[in-house]
C-alpha atoms as a PDB file:
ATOM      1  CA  UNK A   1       7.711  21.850  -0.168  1.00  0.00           C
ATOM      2  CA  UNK A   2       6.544  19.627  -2.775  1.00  0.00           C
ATOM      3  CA  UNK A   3       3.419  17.341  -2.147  1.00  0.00           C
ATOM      4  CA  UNK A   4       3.724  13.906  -2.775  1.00  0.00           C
ATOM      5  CA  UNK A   5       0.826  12.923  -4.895  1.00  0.00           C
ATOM      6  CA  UNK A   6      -0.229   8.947  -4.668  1.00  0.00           C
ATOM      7  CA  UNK A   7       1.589   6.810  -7.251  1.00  0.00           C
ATOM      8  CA  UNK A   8      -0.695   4.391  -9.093  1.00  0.00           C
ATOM      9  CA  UNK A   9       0.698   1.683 -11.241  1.00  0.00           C
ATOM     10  CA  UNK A  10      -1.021   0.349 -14.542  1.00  0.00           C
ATOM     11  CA  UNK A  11      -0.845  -2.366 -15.691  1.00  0.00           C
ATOM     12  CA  UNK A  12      -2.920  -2.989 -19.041  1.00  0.00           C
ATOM     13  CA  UNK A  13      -2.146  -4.137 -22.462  1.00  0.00           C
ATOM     14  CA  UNK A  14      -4.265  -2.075 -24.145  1.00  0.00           C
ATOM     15  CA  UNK A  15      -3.048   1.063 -24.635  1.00  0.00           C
ATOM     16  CA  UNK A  16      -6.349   2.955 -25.362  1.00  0.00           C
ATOM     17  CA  UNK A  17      -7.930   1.756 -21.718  1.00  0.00           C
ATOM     18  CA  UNK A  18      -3.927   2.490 -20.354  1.00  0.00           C
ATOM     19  CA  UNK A  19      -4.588   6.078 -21.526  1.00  0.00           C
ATOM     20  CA  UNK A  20      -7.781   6.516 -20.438  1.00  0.00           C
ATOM     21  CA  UNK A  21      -6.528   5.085 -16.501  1.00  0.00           C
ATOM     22  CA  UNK A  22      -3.620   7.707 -16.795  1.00  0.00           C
ATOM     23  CA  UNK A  23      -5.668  10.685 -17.598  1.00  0.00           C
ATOM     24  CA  UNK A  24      -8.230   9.582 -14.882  1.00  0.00           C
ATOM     25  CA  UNK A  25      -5.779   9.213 -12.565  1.00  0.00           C
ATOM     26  CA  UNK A  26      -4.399  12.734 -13.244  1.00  0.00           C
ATOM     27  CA  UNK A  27      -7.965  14.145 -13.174  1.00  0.00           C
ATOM     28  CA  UNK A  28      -8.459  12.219  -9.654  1.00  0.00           C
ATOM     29  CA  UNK A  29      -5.444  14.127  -8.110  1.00  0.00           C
ATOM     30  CA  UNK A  30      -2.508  11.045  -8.499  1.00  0.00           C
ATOM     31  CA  UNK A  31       0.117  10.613 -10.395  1.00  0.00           C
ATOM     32  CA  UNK A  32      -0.446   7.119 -12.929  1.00  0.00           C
ATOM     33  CA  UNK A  33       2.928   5.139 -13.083  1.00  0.00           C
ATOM     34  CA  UNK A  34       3.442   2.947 -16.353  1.00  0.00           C
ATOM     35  CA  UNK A  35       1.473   2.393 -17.866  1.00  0.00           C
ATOM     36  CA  UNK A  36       3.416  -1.163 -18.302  1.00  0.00           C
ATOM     37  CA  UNK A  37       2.107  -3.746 -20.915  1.00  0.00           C
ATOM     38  CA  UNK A  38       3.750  -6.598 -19.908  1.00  0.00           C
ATOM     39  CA  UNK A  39       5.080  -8.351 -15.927  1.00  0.00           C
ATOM     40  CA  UNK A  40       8.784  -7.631 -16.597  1.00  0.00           C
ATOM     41  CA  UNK A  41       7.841  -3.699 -17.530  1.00  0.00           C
ATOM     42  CA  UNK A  42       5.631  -3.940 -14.219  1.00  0.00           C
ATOM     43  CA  UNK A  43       7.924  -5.345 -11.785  1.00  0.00           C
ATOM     44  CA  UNK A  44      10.455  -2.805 -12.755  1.00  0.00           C
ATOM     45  CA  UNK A  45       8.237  -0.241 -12.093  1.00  0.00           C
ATOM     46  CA  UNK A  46       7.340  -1.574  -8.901  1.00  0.00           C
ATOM     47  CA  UNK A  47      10.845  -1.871  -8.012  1.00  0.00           C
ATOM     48  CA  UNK A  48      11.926   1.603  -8.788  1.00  0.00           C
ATOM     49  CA  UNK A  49       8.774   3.565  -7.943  1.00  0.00           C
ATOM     50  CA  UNK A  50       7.089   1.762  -4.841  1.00  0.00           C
ATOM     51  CA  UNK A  51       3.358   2.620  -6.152  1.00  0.00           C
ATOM     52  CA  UNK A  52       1.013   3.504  -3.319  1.00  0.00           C
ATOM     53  CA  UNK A  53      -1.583   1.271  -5.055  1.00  0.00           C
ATOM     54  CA  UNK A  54      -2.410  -0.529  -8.753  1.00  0.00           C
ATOM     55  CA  UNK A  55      -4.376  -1.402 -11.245  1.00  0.00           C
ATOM     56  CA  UNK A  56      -3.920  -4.316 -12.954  1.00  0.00           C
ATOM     57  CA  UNK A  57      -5.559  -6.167 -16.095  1.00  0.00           C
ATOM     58  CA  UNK A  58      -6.097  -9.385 -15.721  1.00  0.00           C
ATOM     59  CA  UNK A  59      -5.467 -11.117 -19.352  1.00  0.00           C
ATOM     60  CA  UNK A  60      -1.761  -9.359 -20.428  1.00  0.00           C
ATOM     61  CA  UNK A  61      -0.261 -10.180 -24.061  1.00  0.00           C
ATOM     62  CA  UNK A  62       1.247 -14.026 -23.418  1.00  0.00           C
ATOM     63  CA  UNK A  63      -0.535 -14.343 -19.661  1.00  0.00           C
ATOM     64  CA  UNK A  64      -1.774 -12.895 -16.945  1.00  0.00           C
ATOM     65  CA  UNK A  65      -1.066 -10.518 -13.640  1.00  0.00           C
ATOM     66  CA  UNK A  66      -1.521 -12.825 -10.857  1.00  0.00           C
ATOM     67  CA  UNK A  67       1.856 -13.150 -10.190  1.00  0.00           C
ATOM     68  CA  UNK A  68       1.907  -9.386 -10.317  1.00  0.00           C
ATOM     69  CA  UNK A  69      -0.496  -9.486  -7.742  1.00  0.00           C
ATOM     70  CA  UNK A  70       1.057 -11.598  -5.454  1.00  0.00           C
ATOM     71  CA  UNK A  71       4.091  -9.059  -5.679  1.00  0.00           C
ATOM     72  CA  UNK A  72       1.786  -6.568  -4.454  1.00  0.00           C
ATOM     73  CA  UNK A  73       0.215  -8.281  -1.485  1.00  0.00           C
ATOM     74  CA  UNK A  74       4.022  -9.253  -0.593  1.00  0.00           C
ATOM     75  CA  UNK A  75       4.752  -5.369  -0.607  1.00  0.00           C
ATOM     76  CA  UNK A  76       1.520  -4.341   0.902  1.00  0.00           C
ATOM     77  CA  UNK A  77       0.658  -2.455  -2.390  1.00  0.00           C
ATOM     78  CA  UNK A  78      -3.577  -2.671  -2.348  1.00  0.00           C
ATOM     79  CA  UNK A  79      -4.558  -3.611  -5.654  1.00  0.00           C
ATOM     80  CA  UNK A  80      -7.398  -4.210  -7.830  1.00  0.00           C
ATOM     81  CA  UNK A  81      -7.982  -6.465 -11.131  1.00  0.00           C
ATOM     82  CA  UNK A  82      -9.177  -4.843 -14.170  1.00  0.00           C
ATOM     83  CA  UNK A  83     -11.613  -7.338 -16.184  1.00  0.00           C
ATOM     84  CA  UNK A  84     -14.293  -7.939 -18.600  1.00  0.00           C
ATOM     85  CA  UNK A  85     -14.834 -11.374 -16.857  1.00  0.00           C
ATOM     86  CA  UNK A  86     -15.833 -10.959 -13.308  1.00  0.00           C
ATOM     87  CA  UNK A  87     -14.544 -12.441 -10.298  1.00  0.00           C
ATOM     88  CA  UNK A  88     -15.220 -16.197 -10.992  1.00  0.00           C
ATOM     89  CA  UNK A  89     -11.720 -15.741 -13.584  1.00  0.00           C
ATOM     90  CA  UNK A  90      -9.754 -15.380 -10.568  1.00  0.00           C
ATOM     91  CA  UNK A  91      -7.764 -17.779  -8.751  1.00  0.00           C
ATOM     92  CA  UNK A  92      -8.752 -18.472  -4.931  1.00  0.00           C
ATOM     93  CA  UNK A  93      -6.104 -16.773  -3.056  1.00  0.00           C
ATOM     94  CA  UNK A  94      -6.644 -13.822  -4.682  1.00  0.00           C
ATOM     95  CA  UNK A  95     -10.607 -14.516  -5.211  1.00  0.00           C
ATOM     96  CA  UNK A  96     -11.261 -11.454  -2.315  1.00  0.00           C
ATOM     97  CA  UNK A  97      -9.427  -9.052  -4.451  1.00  0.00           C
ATOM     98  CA  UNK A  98     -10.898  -5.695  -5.899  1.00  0.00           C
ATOM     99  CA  UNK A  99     -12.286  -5.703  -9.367  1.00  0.00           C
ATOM    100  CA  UNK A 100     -12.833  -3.039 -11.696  1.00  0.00           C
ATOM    101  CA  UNK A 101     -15.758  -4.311 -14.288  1.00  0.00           C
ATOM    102  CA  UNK A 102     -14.860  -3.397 -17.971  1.00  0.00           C
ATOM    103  CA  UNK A 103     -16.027  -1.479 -19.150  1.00  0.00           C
ATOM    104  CA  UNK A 104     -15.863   0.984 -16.271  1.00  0.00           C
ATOM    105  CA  UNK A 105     -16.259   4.311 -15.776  1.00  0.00           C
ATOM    106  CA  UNK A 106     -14.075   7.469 -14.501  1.00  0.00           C
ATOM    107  CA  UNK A 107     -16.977   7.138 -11.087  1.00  0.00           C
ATOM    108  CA  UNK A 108     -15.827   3.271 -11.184  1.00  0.00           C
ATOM    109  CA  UNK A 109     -12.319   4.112 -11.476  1.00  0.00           C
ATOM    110  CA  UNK A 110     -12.351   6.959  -8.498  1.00  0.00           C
ATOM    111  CA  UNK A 111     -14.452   4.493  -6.051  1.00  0.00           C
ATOM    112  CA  UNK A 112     -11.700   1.983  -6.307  1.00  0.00           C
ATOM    113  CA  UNK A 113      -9.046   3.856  -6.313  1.00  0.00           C
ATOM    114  CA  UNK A 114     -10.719   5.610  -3.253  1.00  0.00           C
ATOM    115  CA  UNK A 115     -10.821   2.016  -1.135  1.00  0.00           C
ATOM    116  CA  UNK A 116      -7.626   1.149  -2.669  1.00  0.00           C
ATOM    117  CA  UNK A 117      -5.864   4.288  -0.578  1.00  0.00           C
ATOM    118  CA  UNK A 118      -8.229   4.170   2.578  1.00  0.00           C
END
């Protein structure tokens, strides 16, 4: 029997810091989903691969990932921003979300991800 390994969306524009997450990810014993670059790639990702938890950059190419993050409290996906700009960028129903400080590190990226799956 196959194990099921923890899906983790990622959501980043940047396709150097998407890499990074993804190898990371793989390193910390999950499988990455995406990464997507934009909300439409997202949400279809979300939609066909129910990730167990995400990571998602705040500033995307022509917006942002609030909405995205909405969608994931609606689905009960945990989630935490990804941002150079701290928690003051955020808007105030999602001001008590996770944040993952850029730059971070692969210790940053496994304590999240560790309170992100419980």
């Amino acid at each position: 029997m196959r194990v099921q390994l923890p899906r983790i969306l990622i959501v980043d524009d940047e396709a150097l810091i998407a890499a990074l997450l993804s190898d990371w990810i793989v390193e910390l014993g999950h499988e990455p989903v995406g990464p997507a670059a934009a909300e439409d790639a997202a949400r279809q990702l979300i939609d066909s691969t129910s990730p167990h938890a995400a990571i998602l950059d705040v500033s995307l190419s022509g917006g942002d990932s609030f909405a995205l993050a909405r969608t994931c409290r609606e689905r009960s996906i945990p989630f935490a921003f990804a941002t150079g700009y701290g928690k003051d960028r955020l808007p105030p129903d999602l001001a008590d979300s996770p944040v993952l400080a850029k730059p971070f590190t692969f210790d940053d990226v496994q304590q999240v991800l560790a309170n992100l799956l419980g």
